[in-house]
Protein backbone atom coordinates (compact mmCIF):
# COMPACT_ATOMS: atom_id res chain seq x y z
CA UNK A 1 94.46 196.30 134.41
CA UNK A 2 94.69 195.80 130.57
CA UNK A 3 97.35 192.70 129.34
CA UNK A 4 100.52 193.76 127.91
CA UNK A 5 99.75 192.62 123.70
CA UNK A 6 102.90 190.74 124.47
CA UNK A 7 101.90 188.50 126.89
CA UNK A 8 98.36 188.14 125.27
CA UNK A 9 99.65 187.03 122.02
CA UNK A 10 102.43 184.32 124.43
CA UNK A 11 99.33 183.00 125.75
CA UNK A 12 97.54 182.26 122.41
CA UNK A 13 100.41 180.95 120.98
CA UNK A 14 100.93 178.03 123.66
CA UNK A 15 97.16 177.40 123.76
CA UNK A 16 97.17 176.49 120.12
CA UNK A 17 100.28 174.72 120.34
CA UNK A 18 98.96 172.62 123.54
CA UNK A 19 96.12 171.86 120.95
CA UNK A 20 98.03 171.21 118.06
CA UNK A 21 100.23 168.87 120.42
CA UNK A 22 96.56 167.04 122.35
CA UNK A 23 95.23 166.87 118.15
CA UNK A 24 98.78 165.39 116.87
CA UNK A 25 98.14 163.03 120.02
CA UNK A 26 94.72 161.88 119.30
CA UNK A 27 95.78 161.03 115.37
CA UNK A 28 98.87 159.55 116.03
CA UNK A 29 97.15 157.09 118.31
CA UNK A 30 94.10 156.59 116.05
CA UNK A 31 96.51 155.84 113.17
CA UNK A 32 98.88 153.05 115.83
CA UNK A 33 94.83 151.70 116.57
CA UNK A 34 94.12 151.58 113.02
CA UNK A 35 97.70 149.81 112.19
CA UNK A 36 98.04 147.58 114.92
CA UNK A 37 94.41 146.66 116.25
CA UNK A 38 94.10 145.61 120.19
CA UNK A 39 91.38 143.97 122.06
CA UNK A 40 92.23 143.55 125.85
CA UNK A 41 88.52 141.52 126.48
CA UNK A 42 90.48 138.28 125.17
CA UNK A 43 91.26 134.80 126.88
CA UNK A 44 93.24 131.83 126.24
CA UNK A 45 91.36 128.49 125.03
CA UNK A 46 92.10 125.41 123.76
CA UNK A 47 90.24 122.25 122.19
CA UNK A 48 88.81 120.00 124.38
CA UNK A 49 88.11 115.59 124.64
CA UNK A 50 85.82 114.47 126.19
CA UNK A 51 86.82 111.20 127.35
CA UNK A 52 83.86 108.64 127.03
CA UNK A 53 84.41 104.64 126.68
CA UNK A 54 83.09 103.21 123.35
CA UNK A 55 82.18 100.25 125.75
CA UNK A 56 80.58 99.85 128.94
CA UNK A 57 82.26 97.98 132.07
CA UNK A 58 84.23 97.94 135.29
CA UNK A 59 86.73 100.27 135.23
CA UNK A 60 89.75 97.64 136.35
CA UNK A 61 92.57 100.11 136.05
CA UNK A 62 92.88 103.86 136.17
CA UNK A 63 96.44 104.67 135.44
CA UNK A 64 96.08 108.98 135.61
CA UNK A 65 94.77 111.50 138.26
CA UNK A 66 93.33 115.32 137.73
CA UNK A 67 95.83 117.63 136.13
CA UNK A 68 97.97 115.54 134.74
CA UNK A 69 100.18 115.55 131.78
CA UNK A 70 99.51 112.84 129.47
CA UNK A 71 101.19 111.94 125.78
CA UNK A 72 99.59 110.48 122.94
CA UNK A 73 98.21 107.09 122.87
CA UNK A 74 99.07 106.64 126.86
CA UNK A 75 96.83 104.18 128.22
CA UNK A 76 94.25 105.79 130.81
CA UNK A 77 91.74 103.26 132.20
CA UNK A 78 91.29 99.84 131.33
CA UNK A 79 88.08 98.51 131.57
CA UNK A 80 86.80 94.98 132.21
CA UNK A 81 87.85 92.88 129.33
CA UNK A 82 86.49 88.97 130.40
CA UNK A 83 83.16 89.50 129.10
CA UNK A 84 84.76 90.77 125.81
CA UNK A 85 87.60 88.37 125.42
CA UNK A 86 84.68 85.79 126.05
CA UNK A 87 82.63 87.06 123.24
CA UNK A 88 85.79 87.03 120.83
CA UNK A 89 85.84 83.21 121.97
CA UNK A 90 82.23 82.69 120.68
CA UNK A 91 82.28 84.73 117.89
CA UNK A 92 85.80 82.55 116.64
CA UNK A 93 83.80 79.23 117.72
CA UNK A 94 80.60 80.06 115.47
CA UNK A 95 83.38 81.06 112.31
CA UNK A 96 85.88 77.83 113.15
CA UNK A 97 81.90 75.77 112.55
CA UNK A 98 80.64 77.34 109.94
CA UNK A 99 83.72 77.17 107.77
CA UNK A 100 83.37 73.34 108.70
CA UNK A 101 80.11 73.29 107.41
CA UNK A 102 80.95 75.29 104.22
CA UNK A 103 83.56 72.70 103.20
CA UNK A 104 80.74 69.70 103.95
CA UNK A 105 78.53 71.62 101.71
CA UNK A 106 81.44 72.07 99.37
CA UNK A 107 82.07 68.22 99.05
CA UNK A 108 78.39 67.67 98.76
CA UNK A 109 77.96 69.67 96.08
CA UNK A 110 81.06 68.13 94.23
CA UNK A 111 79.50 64.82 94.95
CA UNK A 112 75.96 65.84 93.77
CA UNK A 113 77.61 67.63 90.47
CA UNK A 114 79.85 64.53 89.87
CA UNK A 115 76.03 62.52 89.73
CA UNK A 116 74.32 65.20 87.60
CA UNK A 117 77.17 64.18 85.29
CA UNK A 118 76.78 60.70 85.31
CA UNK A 119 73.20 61.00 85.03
CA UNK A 120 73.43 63.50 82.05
CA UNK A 121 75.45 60.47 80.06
CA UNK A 122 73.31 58.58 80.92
CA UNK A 123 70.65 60.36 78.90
CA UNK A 124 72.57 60.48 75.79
CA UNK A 125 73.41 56.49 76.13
CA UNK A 126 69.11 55.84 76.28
CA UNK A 127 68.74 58.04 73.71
CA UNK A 128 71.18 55.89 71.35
CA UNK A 129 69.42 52.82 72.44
CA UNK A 130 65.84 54.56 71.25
CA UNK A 131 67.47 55.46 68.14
CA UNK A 132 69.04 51.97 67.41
CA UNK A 133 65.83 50.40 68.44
CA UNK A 134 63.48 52.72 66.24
CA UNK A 135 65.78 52.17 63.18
CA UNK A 136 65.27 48.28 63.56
CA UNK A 137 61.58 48.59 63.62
CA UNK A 138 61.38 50.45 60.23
CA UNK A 139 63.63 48.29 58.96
CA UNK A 140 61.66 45.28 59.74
CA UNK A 141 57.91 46.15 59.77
CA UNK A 142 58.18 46.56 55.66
CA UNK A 143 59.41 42.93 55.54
CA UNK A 144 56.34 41.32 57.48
CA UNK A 145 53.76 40.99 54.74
CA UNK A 146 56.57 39.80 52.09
CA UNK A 147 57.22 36.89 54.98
CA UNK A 148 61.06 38.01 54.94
CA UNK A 149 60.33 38.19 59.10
CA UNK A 150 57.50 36.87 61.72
CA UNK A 151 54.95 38.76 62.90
CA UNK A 152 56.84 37.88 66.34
CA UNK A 153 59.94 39.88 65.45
CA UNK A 154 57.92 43.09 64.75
CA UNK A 155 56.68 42.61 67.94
CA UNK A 156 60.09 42.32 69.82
CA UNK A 157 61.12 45.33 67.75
CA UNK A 158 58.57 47.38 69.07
CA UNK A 159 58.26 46.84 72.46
CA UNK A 160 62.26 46.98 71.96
CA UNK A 161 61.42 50.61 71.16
CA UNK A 162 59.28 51.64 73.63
CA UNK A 163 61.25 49.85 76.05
CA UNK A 164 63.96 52.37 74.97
CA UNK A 165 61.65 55.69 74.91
CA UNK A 166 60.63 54.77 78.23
CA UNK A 167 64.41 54.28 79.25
CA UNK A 168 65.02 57.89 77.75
CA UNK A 169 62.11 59.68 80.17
CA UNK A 170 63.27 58.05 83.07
CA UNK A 171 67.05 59.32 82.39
CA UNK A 172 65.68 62.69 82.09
CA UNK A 173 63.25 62.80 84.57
CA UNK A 174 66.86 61.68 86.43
CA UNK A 175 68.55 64.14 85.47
CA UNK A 176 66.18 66.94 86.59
CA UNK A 177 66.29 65.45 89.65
CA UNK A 178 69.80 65.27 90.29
CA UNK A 179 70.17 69.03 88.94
CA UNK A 180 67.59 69.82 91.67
CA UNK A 181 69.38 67.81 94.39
CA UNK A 182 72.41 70.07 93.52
CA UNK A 183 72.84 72.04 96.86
CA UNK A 184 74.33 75.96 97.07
CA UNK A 185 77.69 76.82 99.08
CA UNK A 186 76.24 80.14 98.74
CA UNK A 187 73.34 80.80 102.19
CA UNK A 188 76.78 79.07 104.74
CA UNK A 189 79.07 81.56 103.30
CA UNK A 190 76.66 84.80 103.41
CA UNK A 191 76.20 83.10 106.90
CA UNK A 192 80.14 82.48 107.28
CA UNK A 193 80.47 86.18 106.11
CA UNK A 194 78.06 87.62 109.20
CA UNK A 195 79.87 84.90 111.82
CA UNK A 196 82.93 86.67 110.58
CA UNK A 197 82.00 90.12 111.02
CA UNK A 198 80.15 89.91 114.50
CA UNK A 199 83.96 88.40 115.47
CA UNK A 200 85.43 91.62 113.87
CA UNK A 201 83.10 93.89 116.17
CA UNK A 202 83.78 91.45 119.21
CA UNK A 203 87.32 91.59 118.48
CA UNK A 204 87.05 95.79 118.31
CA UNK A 205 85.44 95.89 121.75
CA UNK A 206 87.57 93.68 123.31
CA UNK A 207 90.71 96.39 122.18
CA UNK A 208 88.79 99.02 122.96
CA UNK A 209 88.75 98.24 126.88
CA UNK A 210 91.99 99.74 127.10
CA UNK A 211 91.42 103.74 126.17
CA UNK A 212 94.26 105.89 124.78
CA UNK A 213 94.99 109.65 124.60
CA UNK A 214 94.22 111.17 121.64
CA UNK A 215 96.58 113.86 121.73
CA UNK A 216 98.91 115.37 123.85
CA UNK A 217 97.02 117.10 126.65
CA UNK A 218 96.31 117.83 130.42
CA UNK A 219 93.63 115.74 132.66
CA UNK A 220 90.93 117.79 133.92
CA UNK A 221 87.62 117.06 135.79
CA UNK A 222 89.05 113.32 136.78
CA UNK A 223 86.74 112.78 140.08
CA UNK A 224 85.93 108.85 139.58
CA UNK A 225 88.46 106.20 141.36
CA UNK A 226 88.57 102.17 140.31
CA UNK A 227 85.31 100.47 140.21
CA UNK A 228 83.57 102.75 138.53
CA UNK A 229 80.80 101.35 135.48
CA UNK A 230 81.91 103.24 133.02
CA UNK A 231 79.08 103.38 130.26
CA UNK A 232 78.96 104.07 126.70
CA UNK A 233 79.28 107.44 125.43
CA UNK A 234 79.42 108.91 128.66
CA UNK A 235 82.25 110.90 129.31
CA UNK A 236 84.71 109.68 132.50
CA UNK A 237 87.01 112.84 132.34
CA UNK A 238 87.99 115.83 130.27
CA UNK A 239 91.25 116.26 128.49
CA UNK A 240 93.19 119.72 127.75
CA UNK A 241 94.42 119.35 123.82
CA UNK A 242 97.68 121.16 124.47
CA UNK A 243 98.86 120.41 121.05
CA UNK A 244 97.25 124.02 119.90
CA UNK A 245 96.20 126.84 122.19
CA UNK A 246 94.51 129.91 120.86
CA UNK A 247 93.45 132.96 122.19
CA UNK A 248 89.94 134.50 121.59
CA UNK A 249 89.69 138.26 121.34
CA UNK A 250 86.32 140.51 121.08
CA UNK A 251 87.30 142.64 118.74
CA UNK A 252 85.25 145.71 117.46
CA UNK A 253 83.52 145.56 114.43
CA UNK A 254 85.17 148.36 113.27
CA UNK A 255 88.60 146.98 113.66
CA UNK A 256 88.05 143.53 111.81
CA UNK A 257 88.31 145.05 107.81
CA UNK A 258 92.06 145.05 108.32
CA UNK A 259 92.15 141.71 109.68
CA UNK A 260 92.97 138.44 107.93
CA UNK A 261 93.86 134.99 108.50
CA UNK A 262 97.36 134.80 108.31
CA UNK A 263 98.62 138.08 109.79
CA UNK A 264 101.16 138.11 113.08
CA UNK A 265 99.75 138.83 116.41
CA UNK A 266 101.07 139.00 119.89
CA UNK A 267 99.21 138.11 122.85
CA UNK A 268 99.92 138.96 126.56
CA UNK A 269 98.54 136.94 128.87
CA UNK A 270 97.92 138.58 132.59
CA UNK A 271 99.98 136.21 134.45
CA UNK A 272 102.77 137.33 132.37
CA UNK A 273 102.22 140.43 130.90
CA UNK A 274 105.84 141.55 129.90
CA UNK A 275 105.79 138.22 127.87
CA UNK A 276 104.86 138.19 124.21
CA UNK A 277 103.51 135.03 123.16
CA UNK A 278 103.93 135.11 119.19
CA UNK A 279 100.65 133.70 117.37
CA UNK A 280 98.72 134.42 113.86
CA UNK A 281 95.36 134.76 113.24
CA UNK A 282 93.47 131.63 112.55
CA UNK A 283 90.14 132.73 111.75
CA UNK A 284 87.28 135.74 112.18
CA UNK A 285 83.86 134.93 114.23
CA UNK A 286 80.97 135.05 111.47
CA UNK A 287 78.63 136.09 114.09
CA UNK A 288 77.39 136.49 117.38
CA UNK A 289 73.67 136.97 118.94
CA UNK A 290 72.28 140.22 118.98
CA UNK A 291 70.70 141.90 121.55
CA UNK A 292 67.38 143.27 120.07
CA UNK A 293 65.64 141.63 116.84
CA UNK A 294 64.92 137.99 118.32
CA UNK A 295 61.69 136.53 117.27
CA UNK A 296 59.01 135.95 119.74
CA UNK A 297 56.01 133.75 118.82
CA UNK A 298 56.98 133.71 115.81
CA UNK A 299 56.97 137.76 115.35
CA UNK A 300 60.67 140.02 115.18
CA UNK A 301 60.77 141.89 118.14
CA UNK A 302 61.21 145.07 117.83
CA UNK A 303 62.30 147.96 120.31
CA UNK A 304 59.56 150.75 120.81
CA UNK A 305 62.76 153.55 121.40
CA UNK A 306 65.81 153.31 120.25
CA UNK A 307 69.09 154.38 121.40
CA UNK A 308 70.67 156.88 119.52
CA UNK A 309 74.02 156.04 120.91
CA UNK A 310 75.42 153.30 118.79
CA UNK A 311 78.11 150.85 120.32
CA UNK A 312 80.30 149.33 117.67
CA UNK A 313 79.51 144.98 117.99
CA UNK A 314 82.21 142.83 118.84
CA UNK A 315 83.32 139.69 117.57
CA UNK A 316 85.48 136.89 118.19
CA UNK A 317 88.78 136.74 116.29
CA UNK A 318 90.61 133.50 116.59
CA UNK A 319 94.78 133.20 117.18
CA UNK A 320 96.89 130.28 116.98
CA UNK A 321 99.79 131.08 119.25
CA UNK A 322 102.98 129.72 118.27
CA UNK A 323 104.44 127.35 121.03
CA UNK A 324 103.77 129.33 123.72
CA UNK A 325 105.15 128.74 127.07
CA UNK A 326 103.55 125.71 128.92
CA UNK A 327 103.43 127.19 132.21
CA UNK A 328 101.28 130.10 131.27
CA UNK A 329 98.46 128.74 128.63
CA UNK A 330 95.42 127.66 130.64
CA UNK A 331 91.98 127.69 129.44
CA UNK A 332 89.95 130.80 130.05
CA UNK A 333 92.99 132.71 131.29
CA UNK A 334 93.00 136.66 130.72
CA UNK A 335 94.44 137.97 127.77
CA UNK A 336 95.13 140.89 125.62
CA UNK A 337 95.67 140.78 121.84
CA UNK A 338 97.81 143.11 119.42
CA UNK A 339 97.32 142.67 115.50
CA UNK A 340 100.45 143.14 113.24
CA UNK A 341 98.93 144.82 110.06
């Protein structure tokens, strides 16, 4: 039975519009992708302390538990401070005696200046006597063989004279001595200078047995009680930095030449997903690890076939949300990300 031309030409009609309406589909969703990029492999995340004393002790007090709120500069643990307080002693004991010392010195080395002084006129005082005594002599030898003087008062003129040069080298050798006696202030106040510093550390460690917050944030991993050693640089507890959160989205590689730092975004979290959380983007991942092309023993290792199927790469994009709502940011929480081009 042959189809009316009618109801032939009915049919082709709706086919192609059906297509035109599935084609007018598929680019009007291509061009919302392409304006307003989404990533739904996302989660939320947020910086993270890592609480570890700068000094090692007793923990005496513990003032938080796990999960809880805490504010800037709250006090969290104390730890033992009578060893430090006792090392602040010592440290303000070896200062207190060596500035005692350094004003000894001080005085000494007035004293021994004031002598240098003294001994220094003294110098210039022999050295007038030598000069008196050595103009007498010529004066007097040129009279001895007129008879104008004795033979006895040449004599007493020059042993006057050497008596005098004499008088002169022992004033200077004096003098050289004295300048050499002169002590230095200087080796007790380099030493007054350490004393003073090793009290500045002491004094440091002694403040630092009572550790602050950082920042506003959220206890986490808290599993120790009081008593605990605490030790240097080893972390105690975690804390949540709830002043920012972000949320990390994989985005496709094709998707990220639109995107810049700067531009609005709205993330849903899955707890909440009728809830926009407002953010903007605070930065693009420069890179991730790629699945073929490590090295091995020092060689690239290549693939011997090769997919001819090409998945785009993804890569992190970074948002700052804009005060979101407490009671749904946790780290690692699902998320999915919308970029406002």
């Amino acid at each position: 039975m042959r189809t009316p031309p009618l109801r032939k030409g009915l049919g082709v009609l709706v086919s192609l519009l059906a297509f035109a309406a599935v084609l007018a589909a598929t680019v009007a969703t291509a061009s919302h992708l392409s304006l307003r990029p989404r990533t739904d492999d996302a989660y939320l995340q947020a910086d993270v302390v890592h609480m570890a004393p700068d000094v090692s002790g007793r923990v005496v007090e513990l003032d938080v538990h796990d999960n809880q709120a805490v504010h800037r500069g709250d006090v969290l643990f104390r730890i033992d401070p009578v060893p430090y307080r006792l090392r602040v002693e010592q440290a303000q004991a070896t200062v207190r005696g060596l500035e005692g010392k350094l004003s000894v010195t001080a005085d000494q080395v007035a004293a021994q200046t004031s002598t240098a002084d003294t001994v220094n006129r003294g110098i210039a005082s022999a050295e007038a006597q030598f000069t008196l005594a050595s103009t007498t002599l010529a004066r007097i030898e040129p009279l001895l063989p007129r008879g104008y003087v004795t033979a006895e008062q040449v004599d007493q003129a020059r042993t006057a004279r050497r008596t005098a040069e004499i008088a002169v080298q022992q004033a200077r050798l004096q003098a050289q001595s004295a300048h050499q006696a002169i002590s230095s202030t200087e080796p007790v106040a380099e030493e007054l200078k350490a004393a003073q510093a090793s009290l500045a550390m002491a004094e440091r460690d002694l403040r630092l047995t009572s550790v602050l917050a950082p920042c506003d944030g959220r206890i986490t991993a808290l599993d120790i009680a009081e008593g605990e050693f605490a030790v240097t640089g080893k972390p105690l507890f975690t804390i949540i930095d709830t002043e920012h959160w972000y949320a990390v989205g994989n985005f496709r590689e094709t998707d990220l030449s639109g995107i810049r730092p700067g531009q609005h975004a709205l993330v849903y979290v899955m707890q909440a997903p009728h809830i926009a959380v407002q953010g903007v983007v605070d930065s693009i991942g420069s890179g991730v690890a790629p699945d073929e092309g490590a090295t091995f023993l020092g060689l690239p290792h290549v693939p011997r076939s090769l997919n001819w199927v090409r998945i785009a790469q993804r890569f992190p994009v970074r948002i700052l949300l804009d005060n979101p709502p407490p009671d749904l940011v946790r780290i690692g929480a699902t998320a999915a990300i919308v970029i406002e081009r």
